[in-house]
N, C-alpha and C. Protein backbone atom coordinates (compact mmCIF):
# COMPACT_ATOMS: atom_id res chain seq x y z
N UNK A 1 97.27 87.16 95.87
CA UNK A 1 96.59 88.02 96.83
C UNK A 1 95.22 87.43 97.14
N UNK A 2 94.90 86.89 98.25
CA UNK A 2 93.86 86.50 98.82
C UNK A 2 93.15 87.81 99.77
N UNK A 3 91.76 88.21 99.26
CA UNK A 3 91.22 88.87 99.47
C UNK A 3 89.64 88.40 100.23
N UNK A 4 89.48 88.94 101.64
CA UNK A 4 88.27 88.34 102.10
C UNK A 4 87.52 89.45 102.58
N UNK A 5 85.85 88.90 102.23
CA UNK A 5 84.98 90.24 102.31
C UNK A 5 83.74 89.49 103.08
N UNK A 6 83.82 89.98 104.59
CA UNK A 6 82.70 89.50 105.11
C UNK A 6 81.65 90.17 104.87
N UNK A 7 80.77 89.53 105.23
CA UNK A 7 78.99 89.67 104.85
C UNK A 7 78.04 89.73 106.26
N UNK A 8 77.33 90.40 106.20
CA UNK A 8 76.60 90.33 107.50
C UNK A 8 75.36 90.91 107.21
N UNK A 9 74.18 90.08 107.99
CA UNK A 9 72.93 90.86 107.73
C UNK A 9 72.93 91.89 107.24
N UNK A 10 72.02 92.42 105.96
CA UNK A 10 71.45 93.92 105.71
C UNK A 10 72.75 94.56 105.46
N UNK A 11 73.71 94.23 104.43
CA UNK A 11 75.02 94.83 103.58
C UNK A 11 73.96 95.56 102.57
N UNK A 12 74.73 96.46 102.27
CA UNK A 12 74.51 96.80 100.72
C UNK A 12 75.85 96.07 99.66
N UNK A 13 74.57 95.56 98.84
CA UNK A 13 75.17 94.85 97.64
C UNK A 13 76.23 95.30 97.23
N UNK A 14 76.30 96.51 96.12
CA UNK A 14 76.98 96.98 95.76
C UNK A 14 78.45 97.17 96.52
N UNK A 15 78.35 97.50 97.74
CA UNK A 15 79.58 97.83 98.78
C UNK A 15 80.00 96.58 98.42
N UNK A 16 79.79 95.20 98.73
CA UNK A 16 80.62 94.06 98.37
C UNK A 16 80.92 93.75 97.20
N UNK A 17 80.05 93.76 95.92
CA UNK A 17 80.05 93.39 94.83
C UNK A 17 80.43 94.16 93.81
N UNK A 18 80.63 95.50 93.61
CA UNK A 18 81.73 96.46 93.51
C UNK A 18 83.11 95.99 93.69
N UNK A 19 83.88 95.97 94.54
CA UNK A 19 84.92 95.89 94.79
C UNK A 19 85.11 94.24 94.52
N UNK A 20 84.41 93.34 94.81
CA UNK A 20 84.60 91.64 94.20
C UNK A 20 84.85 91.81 92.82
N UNK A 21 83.98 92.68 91.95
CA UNK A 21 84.42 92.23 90.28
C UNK A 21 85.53 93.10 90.15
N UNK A 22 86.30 93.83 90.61
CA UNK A 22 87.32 94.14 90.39
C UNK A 22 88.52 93.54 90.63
N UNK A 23 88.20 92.80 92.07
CA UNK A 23 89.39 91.93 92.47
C UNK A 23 89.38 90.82 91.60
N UNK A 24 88.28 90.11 91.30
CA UNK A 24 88.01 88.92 90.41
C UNK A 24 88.65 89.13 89.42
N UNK A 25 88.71 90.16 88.37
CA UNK A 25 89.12 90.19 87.34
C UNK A 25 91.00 89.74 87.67
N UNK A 26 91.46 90.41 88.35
CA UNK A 26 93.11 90.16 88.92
C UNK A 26 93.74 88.58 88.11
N UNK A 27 94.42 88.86 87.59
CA UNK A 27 95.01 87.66 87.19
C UNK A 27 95.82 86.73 88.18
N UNK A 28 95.55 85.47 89.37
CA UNK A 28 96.64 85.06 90.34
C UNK A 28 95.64 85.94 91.30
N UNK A 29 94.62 86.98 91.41
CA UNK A 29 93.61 86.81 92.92
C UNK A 29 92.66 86.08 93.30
N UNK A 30 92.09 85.98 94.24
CA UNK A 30 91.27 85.01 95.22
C UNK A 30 90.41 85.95 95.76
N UNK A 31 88.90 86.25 95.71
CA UNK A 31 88.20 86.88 96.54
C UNK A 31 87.49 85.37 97.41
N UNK A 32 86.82 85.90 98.61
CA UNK A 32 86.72 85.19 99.60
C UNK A 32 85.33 85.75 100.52
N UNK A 33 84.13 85.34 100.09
CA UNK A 33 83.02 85.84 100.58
C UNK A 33 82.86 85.40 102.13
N UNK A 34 83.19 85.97 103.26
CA UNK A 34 83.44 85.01 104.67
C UNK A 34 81.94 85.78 105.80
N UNK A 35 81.29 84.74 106.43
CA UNK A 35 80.68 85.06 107.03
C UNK A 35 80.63 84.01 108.57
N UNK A 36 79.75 84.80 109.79
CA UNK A 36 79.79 84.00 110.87
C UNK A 36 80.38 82.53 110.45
N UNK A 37 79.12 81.74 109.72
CA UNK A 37 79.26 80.58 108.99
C UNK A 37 78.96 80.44 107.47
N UNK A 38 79.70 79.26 107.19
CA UNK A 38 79.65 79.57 105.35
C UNK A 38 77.61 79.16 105.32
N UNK A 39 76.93 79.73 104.34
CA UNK A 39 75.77 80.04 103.54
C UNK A 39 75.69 81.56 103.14
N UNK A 40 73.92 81.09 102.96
CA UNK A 40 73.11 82.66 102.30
C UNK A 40 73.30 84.14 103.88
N UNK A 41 73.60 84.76 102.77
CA UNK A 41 73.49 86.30 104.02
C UNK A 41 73.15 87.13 102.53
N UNK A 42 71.67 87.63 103.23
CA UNK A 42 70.71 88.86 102.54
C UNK A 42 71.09 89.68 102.46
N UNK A 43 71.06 91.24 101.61
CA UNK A 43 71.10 92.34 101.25
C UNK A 43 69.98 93.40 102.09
N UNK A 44 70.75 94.95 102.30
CA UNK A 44 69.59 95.51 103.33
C UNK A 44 68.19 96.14 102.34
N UNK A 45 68.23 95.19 100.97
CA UNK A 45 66.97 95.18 100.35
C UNK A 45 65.99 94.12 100.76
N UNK A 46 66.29 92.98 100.28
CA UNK A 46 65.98 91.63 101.06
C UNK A 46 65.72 90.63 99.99
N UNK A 47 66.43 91.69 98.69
CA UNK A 47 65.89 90.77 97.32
C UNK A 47 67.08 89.67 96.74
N UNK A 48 68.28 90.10 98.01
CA UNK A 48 69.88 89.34 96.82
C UNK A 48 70.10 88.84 98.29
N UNK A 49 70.66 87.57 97.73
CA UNK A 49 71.56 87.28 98.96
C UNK A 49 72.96 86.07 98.29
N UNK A 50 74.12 86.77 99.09
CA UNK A 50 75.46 86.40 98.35
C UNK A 50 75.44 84.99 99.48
N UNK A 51 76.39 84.00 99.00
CA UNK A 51 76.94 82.70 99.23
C UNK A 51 78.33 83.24 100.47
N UNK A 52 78.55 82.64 101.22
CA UNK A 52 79.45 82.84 102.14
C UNK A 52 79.99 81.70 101.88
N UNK A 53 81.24 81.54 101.29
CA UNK A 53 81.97 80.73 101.02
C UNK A 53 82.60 79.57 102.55
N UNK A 54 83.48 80.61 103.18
CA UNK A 54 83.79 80.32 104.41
C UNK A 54 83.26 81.48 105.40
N UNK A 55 83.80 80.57 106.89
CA UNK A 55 83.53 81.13 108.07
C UNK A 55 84.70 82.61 109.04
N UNK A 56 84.40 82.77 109.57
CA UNK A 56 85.69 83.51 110.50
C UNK A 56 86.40 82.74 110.32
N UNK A 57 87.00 81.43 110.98
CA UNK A 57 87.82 80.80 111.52
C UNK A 57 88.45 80.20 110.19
N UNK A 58 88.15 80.13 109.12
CA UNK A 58 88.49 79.39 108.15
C UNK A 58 89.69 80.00 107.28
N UNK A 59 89.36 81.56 107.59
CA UNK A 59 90.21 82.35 106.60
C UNK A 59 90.62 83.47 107.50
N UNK A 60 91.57 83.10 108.72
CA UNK A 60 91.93 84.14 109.41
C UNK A 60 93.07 84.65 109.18
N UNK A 61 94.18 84.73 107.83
CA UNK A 61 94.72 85.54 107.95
C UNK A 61 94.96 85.83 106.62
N UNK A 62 94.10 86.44 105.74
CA UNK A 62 93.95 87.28 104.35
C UNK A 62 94.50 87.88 104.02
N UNK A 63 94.95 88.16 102.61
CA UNK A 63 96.10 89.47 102.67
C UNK A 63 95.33 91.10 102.53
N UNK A 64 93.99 90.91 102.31
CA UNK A 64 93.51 91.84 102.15
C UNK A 64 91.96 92.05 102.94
N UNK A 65 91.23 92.87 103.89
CA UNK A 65 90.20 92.64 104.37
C UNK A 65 89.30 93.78 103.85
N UNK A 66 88.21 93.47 103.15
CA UNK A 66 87.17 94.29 102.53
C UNK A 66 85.79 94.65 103.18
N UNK A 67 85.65 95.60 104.05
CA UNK A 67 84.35 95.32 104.50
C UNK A 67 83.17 96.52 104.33
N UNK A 68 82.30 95.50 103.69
CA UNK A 68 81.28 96.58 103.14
C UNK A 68 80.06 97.09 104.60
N UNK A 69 79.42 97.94 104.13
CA UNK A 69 78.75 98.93 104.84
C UNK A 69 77.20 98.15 104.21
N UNK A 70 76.17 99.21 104.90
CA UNK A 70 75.23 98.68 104.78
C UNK A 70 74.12 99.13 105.80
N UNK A 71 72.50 98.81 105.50
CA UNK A 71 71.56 99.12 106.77
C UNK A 71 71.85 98.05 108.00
N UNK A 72 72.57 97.48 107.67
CA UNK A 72 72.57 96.40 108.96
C UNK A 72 73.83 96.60 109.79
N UNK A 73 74.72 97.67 109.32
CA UNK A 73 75.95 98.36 109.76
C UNK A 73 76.12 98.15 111.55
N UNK A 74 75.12 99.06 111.86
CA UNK A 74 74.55 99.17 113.15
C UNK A 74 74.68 98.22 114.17
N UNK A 75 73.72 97.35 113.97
CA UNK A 75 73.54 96.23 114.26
C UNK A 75 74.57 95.15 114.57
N UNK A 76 75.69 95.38 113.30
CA UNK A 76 76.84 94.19 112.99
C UNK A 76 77.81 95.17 114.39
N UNK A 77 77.74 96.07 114.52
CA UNK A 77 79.03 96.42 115.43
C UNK A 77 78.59 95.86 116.83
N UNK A 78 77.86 95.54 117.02
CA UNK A 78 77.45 94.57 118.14
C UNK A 78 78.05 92.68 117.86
N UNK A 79 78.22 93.00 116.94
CA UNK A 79 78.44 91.07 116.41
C UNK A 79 79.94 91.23 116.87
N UNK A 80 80.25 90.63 118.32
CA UNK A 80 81.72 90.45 118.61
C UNK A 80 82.43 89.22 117.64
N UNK A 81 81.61 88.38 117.09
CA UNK A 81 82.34 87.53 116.38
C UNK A 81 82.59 88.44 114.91
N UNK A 82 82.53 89.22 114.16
CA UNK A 82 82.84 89.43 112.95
C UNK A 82 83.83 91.04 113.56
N UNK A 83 83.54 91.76 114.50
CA UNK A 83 84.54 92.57 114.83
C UNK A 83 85.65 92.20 115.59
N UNK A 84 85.66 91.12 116.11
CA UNK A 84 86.84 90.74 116.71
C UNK A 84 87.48 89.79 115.33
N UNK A 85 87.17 89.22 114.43
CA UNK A 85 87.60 88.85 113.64
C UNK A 85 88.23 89.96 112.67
N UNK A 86 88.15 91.20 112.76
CA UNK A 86 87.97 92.47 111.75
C UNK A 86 89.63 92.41 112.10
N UNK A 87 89.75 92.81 114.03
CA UNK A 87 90.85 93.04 114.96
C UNK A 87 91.99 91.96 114.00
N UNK A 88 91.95 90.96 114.58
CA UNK A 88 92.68 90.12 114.81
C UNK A 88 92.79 89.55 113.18
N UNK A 89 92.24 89.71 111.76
CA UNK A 89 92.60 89.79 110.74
C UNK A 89 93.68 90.92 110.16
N UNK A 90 93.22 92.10 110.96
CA UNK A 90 93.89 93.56 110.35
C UNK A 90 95.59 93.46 110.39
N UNK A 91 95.85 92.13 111.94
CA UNK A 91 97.33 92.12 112.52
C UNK A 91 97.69 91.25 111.24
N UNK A 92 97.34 91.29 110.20
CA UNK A 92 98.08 90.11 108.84
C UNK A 92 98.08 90.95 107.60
N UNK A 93 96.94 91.82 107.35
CA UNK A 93 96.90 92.18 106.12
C UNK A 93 97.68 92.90 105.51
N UNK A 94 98.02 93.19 104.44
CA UNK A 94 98.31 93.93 103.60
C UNK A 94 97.85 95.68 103.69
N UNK A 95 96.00 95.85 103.23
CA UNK A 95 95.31 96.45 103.67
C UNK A 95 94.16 96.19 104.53
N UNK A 96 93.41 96.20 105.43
CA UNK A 96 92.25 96.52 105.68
C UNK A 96 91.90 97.78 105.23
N UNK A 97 90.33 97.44 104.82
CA UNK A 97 89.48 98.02 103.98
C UNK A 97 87.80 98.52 104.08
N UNK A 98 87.29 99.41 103.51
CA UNK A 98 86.04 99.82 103.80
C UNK A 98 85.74 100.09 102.93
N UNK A 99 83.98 100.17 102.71
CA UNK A 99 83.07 100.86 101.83
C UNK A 99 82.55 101.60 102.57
N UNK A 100 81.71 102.92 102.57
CA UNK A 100 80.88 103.32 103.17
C UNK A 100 80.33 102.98 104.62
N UNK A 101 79.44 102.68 104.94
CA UNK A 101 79.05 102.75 106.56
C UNK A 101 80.40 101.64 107.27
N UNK A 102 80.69 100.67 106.51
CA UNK A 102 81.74 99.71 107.22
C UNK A 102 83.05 100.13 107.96
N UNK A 103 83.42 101.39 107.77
CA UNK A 103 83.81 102.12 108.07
C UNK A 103 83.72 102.27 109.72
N UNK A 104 82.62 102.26 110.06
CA UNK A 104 82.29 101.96 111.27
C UNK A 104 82.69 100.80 112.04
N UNK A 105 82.75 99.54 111.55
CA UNK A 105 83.26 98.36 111.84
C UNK A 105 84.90 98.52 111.86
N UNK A 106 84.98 99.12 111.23
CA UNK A 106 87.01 99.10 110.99
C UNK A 106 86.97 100.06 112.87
N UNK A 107 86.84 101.14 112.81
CA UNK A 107 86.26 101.95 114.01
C UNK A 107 86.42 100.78 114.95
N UNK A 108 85.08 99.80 115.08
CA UNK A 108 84.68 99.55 116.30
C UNK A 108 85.78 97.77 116.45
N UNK A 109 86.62 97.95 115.69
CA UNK A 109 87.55 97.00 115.58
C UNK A 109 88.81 97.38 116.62
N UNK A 110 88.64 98.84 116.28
CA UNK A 110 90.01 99.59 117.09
C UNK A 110 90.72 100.12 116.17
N UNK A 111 90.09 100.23 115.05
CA UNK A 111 91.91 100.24 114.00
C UNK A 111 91.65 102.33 113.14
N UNK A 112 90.81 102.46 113.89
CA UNK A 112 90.63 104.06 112.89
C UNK A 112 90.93 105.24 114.34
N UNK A 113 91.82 104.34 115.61
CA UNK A 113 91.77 105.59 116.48
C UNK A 113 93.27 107.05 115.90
N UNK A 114 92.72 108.12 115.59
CA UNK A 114 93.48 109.24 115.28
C UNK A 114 94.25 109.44 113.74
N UNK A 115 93.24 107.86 113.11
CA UNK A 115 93.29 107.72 111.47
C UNK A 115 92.27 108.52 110.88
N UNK A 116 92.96 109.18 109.53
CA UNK A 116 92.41 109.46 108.45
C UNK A 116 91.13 108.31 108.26
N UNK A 117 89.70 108.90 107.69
CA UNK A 117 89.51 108.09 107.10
C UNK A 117 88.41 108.72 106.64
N UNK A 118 87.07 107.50 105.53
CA UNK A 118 85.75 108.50 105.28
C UNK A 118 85.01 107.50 105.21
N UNK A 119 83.60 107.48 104.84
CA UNK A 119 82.48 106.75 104.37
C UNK A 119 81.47 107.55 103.90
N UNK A 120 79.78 107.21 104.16
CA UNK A 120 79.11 107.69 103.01
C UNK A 120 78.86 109.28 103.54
N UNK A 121 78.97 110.44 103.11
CA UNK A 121 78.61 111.63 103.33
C UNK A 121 77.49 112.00 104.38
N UNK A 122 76.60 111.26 104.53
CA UNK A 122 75.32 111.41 105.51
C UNK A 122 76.08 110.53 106.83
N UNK A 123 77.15 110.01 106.87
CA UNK A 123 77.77 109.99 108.65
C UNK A 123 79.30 110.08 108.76
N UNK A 124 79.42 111.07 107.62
CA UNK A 124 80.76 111.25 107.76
C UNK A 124 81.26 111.73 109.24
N UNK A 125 80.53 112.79 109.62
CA UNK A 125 81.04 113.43 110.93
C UNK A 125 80.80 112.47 111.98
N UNK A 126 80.14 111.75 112.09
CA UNK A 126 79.82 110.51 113.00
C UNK A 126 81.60 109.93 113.16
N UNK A 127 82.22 109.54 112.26
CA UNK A 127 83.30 108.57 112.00
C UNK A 127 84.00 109.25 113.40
N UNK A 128 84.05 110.42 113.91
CA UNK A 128 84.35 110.71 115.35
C UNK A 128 84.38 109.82 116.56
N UNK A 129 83.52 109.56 116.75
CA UNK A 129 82.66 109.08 117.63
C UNK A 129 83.50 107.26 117.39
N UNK A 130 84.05 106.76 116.81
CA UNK A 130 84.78 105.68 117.10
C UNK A 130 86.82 105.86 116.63
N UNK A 131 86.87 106.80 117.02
CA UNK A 131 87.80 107.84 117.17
C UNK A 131 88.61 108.53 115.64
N UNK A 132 88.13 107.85 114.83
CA UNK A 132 88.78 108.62 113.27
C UNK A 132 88.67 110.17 113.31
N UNK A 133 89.49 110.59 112.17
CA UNK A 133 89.54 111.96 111.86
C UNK A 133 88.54 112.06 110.68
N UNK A 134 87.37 112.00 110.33
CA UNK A 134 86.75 112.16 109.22
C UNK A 134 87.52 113.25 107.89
N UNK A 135 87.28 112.66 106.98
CA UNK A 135 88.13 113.41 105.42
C UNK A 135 86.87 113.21 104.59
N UNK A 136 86.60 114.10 103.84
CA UNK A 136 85.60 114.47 102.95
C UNK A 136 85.88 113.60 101.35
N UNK A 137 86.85 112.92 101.20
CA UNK A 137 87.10 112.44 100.23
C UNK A 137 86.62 110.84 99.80
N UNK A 138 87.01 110.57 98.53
CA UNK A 138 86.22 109.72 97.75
C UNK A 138 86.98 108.26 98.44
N UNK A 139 88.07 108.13 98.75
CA UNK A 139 89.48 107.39 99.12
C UNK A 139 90.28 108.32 100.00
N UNK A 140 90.06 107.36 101.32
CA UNK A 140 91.73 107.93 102.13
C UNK A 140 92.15 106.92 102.56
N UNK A 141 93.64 106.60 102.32
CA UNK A 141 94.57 105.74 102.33
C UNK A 141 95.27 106.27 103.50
N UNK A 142 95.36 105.84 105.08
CA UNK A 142 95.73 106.03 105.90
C UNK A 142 96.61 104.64 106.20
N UNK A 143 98.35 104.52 105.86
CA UNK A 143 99.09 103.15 105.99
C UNK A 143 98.08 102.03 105.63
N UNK A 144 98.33 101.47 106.06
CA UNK A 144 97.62 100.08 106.23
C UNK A 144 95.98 100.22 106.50
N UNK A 145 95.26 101.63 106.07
CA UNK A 145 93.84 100.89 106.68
C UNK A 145 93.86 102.13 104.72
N UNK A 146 92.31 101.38 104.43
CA UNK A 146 92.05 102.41 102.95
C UNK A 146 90.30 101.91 103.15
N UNK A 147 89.59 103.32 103.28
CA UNK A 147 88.48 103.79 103.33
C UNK A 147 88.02 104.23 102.13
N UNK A 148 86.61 103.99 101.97
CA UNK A 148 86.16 104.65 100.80
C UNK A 148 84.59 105.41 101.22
N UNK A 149 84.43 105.91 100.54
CA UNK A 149 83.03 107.03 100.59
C UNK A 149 82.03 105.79 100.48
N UNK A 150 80.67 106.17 99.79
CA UNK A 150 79.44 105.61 99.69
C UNK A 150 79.66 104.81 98.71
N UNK A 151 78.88 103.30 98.59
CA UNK A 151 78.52 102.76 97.83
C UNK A 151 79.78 102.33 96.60
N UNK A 152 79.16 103.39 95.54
CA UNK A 152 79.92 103.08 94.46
C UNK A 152 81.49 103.38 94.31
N UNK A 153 81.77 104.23 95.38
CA UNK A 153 83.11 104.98 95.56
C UNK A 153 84.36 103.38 96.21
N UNK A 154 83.37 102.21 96.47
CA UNK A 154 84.17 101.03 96.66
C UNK A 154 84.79 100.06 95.37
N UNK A 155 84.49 100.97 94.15
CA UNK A 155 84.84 100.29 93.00
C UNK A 155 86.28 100.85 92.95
N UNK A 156 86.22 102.70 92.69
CA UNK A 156 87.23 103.07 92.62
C UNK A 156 88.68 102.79 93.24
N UNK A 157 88.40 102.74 95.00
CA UNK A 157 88.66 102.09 95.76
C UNK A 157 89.62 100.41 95.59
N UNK A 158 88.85 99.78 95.06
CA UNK A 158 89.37 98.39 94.58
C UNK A 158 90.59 98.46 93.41
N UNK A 159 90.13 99.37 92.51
CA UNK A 159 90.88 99.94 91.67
C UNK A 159 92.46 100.47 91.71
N UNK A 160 92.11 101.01 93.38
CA UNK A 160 93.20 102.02 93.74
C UNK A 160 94.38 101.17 94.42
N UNK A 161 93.42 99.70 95.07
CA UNK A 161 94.42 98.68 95.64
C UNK A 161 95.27 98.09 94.51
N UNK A 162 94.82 97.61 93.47
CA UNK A 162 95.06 97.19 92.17
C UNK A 162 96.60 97.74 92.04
N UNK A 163 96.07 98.80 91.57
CA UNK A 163 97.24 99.68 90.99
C UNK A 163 98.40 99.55 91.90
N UNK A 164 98.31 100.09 93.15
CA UNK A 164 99.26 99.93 94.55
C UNK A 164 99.48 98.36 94.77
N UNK A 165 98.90 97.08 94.48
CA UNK A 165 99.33 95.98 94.96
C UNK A 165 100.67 95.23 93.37
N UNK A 166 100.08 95.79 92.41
CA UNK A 166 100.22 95.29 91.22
C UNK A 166 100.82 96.12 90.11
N UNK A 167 99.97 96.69 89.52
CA UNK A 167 100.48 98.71 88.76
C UNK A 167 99.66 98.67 88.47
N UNK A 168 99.71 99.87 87.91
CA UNK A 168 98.78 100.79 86.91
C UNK A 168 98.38 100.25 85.89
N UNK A 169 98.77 99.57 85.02
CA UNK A 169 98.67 99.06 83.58
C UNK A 169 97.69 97.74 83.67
N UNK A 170 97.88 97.32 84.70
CA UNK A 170 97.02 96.00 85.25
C UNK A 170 95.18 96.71 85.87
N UNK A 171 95.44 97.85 86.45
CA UNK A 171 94.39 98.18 87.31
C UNK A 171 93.64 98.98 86.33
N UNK A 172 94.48 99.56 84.99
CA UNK A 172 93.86 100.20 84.18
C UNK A 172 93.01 98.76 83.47
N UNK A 173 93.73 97.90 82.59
CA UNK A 173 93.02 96.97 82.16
C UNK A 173 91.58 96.57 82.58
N UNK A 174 92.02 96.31 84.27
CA UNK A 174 90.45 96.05 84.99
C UNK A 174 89.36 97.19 84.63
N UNK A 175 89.79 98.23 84.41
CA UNK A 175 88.66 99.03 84.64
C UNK A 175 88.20 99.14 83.16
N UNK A 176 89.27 98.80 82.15
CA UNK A 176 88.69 98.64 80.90
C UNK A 176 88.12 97.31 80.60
N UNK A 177 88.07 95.87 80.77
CA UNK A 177 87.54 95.26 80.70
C UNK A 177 86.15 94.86 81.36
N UNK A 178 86.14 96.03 82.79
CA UNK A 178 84.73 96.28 83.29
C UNK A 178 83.80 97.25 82.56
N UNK A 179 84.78 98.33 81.93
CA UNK A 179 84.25 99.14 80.81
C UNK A 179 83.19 100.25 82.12
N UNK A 180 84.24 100.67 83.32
CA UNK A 180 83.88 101.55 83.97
C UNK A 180 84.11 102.57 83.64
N UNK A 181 83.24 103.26 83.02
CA UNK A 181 83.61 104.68 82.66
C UNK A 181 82.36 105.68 82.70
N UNK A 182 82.46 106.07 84.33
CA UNK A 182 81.32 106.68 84.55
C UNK A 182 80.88 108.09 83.62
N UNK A 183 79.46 107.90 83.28
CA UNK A 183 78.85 109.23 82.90
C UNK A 183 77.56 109.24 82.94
N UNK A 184 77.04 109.61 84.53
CA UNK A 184 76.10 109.34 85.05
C UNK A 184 74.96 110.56 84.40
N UNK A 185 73.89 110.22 84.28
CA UNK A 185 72.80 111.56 83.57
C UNK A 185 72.61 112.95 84.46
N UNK A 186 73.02 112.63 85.84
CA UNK A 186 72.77 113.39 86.38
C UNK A 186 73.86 114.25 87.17
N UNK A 187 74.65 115.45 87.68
CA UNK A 187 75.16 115.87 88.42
C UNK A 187 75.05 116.26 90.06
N UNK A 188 75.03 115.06 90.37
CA UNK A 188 74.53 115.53 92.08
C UNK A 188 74.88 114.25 92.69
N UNK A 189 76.12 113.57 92.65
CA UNK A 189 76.70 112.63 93.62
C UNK A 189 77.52 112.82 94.51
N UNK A 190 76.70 114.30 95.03
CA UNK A 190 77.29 114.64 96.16
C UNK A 190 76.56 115.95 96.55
N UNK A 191 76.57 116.01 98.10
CA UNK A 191 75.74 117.34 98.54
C UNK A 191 75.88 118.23 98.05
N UNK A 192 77.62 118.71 97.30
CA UNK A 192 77.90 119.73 96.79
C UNK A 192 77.19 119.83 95.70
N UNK A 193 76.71 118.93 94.59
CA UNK A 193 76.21 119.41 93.54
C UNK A 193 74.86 118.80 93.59
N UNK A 194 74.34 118.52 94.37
CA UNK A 194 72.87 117.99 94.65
C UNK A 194 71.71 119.15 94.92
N UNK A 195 71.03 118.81 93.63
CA UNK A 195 69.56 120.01 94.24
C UNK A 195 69.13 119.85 95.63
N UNK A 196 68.60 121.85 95.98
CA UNK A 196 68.57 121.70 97.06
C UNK A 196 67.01 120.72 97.64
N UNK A 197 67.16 120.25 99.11
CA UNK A 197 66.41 119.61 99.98
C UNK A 197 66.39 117.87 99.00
N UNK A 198 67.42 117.74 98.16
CA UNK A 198 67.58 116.47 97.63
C UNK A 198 68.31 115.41 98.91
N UNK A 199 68.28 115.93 100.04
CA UNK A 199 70.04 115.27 100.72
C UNK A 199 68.70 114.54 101.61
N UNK A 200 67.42 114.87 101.76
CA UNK A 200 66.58 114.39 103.14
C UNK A 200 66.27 113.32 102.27
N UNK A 201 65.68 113.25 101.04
CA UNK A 201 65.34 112.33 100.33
C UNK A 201 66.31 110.93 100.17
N UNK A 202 67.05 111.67 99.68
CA UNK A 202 68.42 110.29 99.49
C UNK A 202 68.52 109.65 100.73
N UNK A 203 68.80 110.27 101.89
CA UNK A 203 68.94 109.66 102.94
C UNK A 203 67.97 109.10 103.73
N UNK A 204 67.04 109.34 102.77
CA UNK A 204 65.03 108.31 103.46
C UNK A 204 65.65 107.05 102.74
N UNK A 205 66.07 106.92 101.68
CA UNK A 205 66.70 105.49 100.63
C UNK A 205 67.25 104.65 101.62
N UNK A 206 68.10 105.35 102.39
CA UNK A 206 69.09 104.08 102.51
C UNK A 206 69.50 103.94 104.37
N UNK A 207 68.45 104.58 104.78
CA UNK A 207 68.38 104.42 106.21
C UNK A 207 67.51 103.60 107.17
């Protein structure tokens, strides 16, 4: 299983690098860092920046397409070269895929019209507007396209391909040899359990 995860100005890390150490671990997978052209592409911090292995053209037909979200989200749905590459990858894969805001890119690809789908909670209802049905959930697996919520919800996500490409016993391993076993200090990874007027704050973070 060859898996490719483009990069584009101002990603959030995590959205890519999340879901890479999970695929990495795969015994017989291939992750595939692909951008405009192979080099450095920055983080929408400005402190990391991942290696772009290859280009569009190099790796156009993947069995799996991963695309992370990010402050530069925006921006990238204007980049006809990495959304028309989104298009015309999706006609091969296995799954096409999302983290959080990227979600938008799958959208502006064409591939979420009257699909299930979600990203990060602060534009969920947005996901309209490039014709999806927004779902409040952590993972929605709509055929061939699989969305995930915010950020960290692209681990689980990776996890969930695992299991479905491979089994359970394999996808469990990964998550034990990553030794993911969340138990975060706090209860509020999500509006529902988030103190109140916490939701303006969070969303000053990452906008």
């Amino acid at each position: 299983m060859h898996v490719a995860i483009p990069l584009y100005p101002r990603f959030t890390a995590l959205d890519a690098v999340g879901p890479y150490t999970v695929f990495a671990f795969v015994p017989g997978w291939r992750v595939t860092f692909v951008a405009a052209a192979p080099g450095p592409v920055t983080d929408d911090v400005g402190s990391l920046t991942l290696h772009a292995e290859a280009g569009y053209a190099d790796l156009a037909r993947p069995d799996i397409v991963m695309v992370p979200g990010g402050a530069g989200t925006l921006e990238a749905l204007g980049d006809r070269a990495l959304v028309d590459w989104i298009t015309e990858a999706s006609r091969h894969t296995r799954w096409t895929t999302s983290v959080c805001s990227g979600s938008f890119l799958l959208g502006a690809a064409g591939l979420l019209a009257g699909r299930r789908a979600t990203t990060h909670w602060g534009w969920l209802d947005r996901l309209t507007t490039v014709g999806a049905v927004p779902v409040s959930e952590r993972i929605v697996h709509d055929g061939d396209i699989v969305t995930a919520a915010g950020v960290s919800a692209g681990i689980d996500m990776a996890l969930f391909l695992v299991g479905r490409a491979v089994d359970d016993r394999t996808a469990q391993a990964v998550q034990l040899a990553m030794e993911y076993d969340p138990q975060p200090p706090y209860r509020c990874g999500s509006p529902a359990t988030a103190p109140d007027g916490l939701t303006a704050t969070a969303l000053s973070l990452i906008s």
